[in-house]
N, C-alpha and C. Protein backbone atom coordinates (compact mmCIF):
# COMPACT_ATOMS: atom_id res chain seq x y z
N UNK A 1 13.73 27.22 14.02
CA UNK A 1 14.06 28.59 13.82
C UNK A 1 12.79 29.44 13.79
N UNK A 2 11.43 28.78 14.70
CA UNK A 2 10.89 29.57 14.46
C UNK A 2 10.19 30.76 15.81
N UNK A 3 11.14 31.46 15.49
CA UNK A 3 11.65 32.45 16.95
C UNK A 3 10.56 33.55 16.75
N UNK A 4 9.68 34.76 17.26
CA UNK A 4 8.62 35.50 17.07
C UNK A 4 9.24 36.33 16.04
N UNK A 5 10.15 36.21 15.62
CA UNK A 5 10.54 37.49 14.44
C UNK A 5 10.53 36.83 12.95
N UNK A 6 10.46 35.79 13.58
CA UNK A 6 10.61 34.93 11.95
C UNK A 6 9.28 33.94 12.24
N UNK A 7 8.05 33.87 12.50
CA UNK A 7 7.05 33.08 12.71
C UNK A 7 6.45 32.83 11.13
N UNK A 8 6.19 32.30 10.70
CA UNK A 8 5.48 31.96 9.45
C UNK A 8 3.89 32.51 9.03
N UNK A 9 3.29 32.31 10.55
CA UNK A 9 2.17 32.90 10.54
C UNK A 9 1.90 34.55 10.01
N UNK A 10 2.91 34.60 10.93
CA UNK A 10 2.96 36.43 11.09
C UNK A 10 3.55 37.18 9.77
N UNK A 11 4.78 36.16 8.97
CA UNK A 11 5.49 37.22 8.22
C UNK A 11 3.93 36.92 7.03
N UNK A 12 3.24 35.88 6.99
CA UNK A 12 1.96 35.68 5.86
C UNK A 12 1.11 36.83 6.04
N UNK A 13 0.63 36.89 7.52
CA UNK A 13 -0.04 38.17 7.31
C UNK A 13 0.39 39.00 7.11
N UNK A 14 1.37 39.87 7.46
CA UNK A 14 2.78 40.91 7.01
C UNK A 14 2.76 41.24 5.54
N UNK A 15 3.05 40.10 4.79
CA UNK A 15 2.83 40.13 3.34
C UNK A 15 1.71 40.02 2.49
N UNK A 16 0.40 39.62 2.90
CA UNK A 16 -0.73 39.71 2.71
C UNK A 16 -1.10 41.24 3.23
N UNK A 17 -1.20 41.49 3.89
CA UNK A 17 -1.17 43.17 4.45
C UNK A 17 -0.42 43.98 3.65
N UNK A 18 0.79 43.91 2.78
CA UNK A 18 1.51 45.03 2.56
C UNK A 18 1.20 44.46 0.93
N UNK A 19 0.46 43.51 0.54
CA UNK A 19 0.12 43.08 -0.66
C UNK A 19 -1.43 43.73 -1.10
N UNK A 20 -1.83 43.84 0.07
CA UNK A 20 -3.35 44.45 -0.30
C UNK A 20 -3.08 46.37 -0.21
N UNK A 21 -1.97 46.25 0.27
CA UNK A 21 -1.75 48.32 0.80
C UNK A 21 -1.32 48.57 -0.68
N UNK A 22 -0.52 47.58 -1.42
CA UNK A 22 0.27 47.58 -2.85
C UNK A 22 -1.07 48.35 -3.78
N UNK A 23 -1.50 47.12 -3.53
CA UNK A 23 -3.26 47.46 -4.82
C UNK A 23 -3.52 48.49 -4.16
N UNK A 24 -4.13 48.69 -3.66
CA UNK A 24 -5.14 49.90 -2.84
C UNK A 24 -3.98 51.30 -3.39
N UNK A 25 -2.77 51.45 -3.93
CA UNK A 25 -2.44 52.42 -4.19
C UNK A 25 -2.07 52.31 -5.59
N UNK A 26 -2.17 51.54 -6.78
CA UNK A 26 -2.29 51.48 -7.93
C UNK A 26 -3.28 52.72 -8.29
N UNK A 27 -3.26 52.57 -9.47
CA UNK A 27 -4.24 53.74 -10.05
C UNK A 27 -4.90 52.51 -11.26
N UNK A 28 -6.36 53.35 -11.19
CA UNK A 28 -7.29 52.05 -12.33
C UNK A 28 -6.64 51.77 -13.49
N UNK A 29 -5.93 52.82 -14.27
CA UNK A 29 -5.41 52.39 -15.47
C UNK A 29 -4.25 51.43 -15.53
N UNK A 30 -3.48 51.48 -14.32
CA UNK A 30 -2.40 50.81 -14.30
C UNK A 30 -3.11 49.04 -14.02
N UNK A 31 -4.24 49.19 -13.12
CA UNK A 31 -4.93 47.78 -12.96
C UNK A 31 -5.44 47.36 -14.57
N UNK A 32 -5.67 48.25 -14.84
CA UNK A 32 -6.63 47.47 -16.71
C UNK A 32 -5.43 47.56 -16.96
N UNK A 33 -4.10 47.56 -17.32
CA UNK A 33 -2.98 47.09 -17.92
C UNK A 33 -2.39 45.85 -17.40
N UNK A 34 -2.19 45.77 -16.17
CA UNK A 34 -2.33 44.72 -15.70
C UNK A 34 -2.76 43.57 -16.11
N UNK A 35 -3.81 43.62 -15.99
CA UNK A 35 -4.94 42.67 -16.36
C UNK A 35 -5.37 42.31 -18.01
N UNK A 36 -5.08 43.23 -18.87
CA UNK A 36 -4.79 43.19 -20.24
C UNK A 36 -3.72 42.51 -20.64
N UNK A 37 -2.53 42.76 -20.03
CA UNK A 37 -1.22 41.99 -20.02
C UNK A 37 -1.33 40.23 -19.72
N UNK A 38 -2.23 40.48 -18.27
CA UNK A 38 -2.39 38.95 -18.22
C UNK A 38 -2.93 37.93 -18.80
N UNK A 39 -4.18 38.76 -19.62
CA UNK A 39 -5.22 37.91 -20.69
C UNK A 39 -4.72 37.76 -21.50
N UNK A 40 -3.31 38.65 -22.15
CA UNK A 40 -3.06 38.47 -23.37
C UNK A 40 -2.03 37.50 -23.37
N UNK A 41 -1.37 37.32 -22.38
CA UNK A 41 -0.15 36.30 -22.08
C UNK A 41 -0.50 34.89 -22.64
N UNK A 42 0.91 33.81 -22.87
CA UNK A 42 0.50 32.94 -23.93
C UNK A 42 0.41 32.16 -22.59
N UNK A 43 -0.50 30.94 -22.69
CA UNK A 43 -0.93 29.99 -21.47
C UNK A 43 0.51 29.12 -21.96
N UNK A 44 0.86 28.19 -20.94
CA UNK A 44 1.48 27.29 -21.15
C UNK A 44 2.35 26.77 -22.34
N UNK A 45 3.61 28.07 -22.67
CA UNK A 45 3.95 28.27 -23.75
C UNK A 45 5.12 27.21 -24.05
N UNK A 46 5.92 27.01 -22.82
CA UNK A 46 6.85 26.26 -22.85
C UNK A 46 6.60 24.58 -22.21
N UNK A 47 4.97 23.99 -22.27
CA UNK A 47 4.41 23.04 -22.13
C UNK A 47 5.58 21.58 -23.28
N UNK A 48 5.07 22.03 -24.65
CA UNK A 48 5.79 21.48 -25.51
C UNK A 48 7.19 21.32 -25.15
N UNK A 49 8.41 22.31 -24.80
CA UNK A 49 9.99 22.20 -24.69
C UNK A 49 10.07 21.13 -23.59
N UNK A 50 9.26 20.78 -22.42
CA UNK A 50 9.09 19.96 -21.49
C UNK A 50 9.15 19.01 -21.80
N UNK A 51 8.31 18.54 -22.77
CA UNK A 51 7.38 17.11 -23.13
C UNK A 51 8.73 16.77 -24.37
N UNK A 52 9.31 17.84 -25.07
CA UNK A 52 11.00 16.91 -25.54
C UNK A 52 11.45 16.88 -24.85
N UNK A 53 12.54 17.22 -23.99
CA UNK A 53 13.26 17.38 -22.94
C UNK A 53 13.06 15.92 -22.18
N UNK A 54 11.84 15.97 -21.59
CA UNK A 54 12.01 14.48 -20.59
C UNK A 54 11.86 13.35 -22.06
N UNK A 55 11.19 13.66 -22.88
CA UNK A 55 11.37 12.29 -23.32
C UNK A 55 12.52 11.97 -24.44
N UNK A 56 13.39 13.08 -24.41
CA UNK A 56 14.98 12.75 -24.75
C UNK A 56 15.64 12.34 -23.75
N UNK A 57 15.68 12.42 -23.02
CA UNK A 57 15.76 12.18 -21.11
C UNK A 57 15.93 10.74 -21.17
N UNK A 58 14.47 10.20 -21.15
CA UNK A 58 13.74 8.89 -20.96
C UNK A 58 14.52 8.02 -22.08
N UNK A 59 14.70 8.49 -23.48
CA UNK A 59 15.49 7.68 -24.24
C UNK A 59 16.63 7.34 -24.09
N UNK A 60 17.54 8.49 -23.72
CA UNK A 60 18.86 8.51 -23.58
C UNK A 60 19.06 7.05 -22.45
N UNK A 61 18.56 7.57 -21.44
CA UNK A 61 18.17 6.55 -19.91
C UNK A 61 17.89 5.24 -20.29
N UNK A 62 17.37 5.04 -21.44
CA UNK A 62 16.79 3.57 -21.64
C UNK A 62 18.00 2.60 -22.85
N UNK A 63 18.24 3.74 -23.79
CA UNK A 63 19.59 3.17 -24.44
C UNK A 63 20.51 3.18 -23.45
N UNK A 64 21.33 3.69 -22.47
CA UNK A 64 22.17 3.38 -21.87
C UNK A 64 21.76 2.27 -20.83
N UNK A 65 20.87 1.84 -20.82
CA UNK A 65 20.58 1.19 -19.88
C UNK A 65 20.33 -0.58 -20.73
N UNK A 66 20.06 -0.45 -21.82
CA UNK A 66 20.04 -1.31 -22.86
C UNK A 66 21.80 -1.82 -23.24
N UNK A 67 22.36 -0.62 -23.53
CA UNK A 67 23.76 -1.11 -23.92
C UNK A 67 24.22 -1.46 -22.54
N UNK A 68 24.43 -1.13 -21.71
CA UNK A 68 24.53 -1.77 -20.65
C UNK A 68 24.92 -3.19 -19.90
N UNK A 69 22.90 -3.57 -20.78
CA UNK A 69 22.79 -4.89 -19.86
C UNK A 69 23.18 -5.58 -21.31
N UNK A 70 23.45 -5.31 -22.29
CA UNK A 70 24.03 -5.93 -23.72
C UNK A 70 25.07 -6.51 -23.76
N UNK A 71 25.88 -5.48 -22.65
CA UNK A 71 27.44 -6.04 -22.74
C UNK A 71 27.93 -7.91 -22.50
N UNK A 72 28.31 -8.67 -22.79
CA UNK A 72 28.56 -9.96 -22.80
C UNK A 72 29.52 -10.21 -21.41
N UNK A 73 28.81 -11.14 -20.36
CA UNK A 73 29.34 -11.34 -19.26
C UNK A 73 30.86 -11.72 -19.29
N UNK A 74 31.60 -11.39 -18.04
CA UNK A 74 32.97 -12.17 -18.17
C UNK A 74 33.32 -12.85 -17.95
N UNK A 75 33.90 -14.02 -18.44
CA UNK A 75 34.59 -15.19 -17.76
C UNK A 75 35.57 -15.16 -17.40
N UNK A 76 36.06 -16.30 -16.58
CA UNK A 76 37.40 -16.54 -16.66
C UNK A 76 38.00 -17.03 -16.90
N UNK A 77 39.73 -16.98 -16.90
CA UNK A 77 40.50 -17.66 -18.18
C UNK A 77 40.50 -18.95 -18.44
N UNK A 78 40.17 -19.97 -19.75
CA UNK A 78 40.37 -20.69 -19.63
C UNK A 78 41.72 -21.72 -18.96
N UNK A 79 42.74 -20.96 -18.82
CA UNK A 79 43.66 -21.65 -17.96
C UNK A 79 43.78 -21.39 -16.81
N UNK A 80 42.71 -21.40 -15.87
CA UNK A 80 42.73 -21.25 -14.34
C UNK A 80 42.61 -22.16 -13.66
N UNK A 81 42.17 -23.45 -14.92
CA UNK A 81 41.92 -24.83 -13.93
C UNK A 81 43.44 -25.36 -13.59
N UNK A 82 44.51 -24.88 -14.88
CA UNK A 82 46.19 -25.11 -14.29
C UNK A 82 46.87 -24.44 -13.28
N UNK A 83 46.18 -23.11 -12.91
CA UNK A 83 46.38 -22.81 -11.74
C UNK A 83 46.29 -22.99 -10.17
N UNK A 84 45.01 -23.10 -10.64
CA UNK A 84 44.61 -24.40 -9.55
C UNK A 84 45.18 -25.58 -9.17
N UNK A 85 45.41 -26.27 -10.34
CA UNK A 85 45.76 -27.74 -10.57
C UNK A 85 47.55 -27.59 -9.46
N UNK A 86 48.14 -26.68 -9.94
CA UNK A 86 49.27 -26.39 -10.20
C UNK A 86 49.39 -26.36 -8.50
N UNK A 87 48.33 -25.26 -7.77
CA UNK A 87 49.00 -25.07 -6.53
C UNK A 87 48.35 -26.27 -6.03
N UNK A 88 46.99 -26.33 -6.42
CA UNK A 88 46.98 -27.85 -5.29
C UNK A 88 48.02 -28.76 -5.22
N UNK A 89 49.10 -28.95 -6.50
CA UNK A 89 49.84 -30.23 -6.54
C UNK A 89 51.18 -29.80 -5.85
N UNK A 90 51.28 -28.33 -5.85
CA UNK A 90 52.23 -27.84 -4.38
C UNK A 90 53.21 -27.26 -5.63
N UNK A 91 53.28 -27.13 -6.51
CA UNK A 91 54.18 -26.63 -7.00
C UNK A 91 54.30 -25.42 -7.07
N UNK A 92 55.71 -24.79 -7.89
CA UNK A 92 55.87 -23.35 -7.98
C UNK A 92 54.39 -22.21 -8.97
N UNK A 93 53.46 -21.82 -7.78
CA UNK A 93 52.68 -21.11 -9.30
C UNK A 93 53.15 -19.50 -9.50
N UNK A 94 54.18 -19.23 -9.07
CA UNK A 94 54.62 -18.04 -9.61
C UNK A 94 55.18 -17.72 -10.79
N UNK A 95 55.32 -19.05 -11.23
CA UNK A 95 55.64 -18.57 -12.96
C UNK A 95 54.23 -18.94 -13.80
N UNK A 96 53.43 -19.52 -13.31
CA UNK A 96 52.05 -19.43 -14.10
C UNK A 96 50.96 -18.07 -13.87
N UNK A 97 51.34 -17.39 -12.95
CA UNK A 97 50.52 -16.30 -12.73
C UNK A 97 51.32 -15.28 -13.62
N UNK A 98 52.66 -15.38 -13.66
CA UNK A 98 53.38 -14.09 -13.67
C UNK A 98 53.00 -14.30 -15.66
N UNK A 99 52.97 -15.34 -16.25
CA UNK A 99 52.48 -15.95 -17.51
C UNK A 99 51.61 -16.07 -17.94
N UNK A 100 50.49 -15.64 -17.11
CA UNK A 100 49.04 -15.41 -17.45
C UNK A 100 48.23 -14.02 -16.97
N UNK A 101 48.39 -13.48 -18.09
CA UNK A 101 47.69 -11.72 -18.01
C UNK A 101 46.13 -12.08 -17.94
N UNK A 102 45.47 -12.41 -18.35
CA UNK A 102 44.20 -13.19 -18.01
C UNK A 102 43.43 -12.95 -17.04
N UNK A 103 44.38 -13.66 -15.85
CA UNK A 103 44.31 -14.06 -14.36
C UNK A 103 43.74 -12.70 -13.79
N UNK A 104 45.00 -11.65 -14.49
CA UNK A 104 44.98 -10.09 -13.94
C UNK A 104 43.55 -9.44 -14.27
N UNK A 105 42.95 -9.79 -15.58
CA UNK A 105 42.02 -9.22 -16.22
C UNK A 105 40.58 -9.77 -15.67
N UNK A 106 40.45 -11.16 -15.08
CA UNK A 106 39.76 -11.40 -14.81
C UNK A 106 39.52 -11.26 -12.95
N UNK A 107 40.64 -10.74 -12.33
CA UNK A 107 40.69 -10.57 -11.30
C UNK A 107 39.84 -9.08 -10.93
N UNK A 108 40.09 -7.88 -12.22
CA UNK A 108 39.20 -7.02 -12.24
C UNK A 108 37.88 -6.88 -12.48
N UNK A 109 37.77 -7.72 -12.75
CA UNK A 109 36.33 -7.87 -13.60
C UNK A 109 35.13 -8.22 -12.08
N UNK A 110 34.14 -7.66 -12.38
CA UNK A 110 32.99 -7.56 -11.98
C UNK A 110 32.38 -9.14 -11.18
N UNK A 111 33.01 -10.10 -11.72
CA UNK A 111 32.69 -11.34 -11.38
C UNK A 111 33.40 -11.86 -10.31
N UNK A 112 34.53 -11.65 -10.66
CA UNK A 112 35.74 -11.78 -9.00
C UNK A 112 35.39 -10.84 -7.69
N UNK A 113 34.95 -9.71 -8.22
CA UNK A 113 34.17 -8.37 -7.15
C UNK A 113 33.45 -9.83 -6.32
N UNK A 114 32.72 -10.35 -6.80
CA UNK A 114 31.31 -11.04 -6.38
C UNK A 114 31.33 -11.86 -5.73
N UNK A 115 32.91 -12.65 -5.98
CA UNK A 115 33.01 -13.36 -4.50
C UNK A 115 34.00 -12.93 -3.57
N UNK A 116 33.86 -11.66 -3.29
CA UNK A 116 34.44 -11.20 -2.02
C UNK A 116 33.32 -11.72 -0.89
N UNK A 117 34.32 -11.80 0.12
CA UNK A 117 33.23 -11.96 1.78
C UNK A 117 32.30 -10.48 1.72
N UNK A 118 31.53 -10.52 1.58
CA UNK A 118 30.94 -9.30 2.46
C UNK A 118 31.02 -8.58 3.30
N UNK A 119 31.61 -7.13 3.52
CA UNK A 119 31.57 -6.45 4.26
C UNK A 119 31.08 -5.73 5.84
């Protein structure tokens, strides 16, 4: 977008030019106010609100990240080896699934995610 009306070069000098025409029509007293204003200004006032801010930030980030990895992995149900057992031996396992909420809970869980095929 950078077409001769919008050049970067040009609008810098443009504004450097109409920045120096600015001063050049001030009046001296208005420059010593100026400049009184600026000396008197507080340096780096809101330095401190920064320096809490990120490092409430940084804490928050690190406890959640602590409780997190705290949480106790999931297993699965101890009766899945009868499920197993059950269809290998050919029998009906629709009444052992439909009898084990477990199965369901551990089917959500983060660990069953893990052995999907890959995408």
């Amino acid at each position: 977008m950078n077409t001769p009306h919008h050049d970067p070069a040009t609008f810098d000098a443009r504004m450097r030019q109409s920045h120096t025409a600015a001063l050049s029509s001030l009046t001296p007293q208005t420059l010593a106010q100026l400049r009184r204003a600026r000396q008197t200004a507080p340096r780096h006032a809101h330095r401190g609100r920064w320096l809490v801010v990120t490092s409430g930030c940084s804490a928050l980030l690190a406890i959640s990240a602590g409780l997190y990895l705290a949480q106790p992995a999931t297993t699965p149900p101890a009766d899945s080896g009868a499920v197993a057992s059950a269809v290998l031996a050919g029998t009906d396992s629709d009444d052992l699934l439909d009898h084990n909420p477990e199965l369901y809970v551990w089917l959500a869980s983060e660990t069953a995610l893990a052995m999907e095929p890959p995408r």
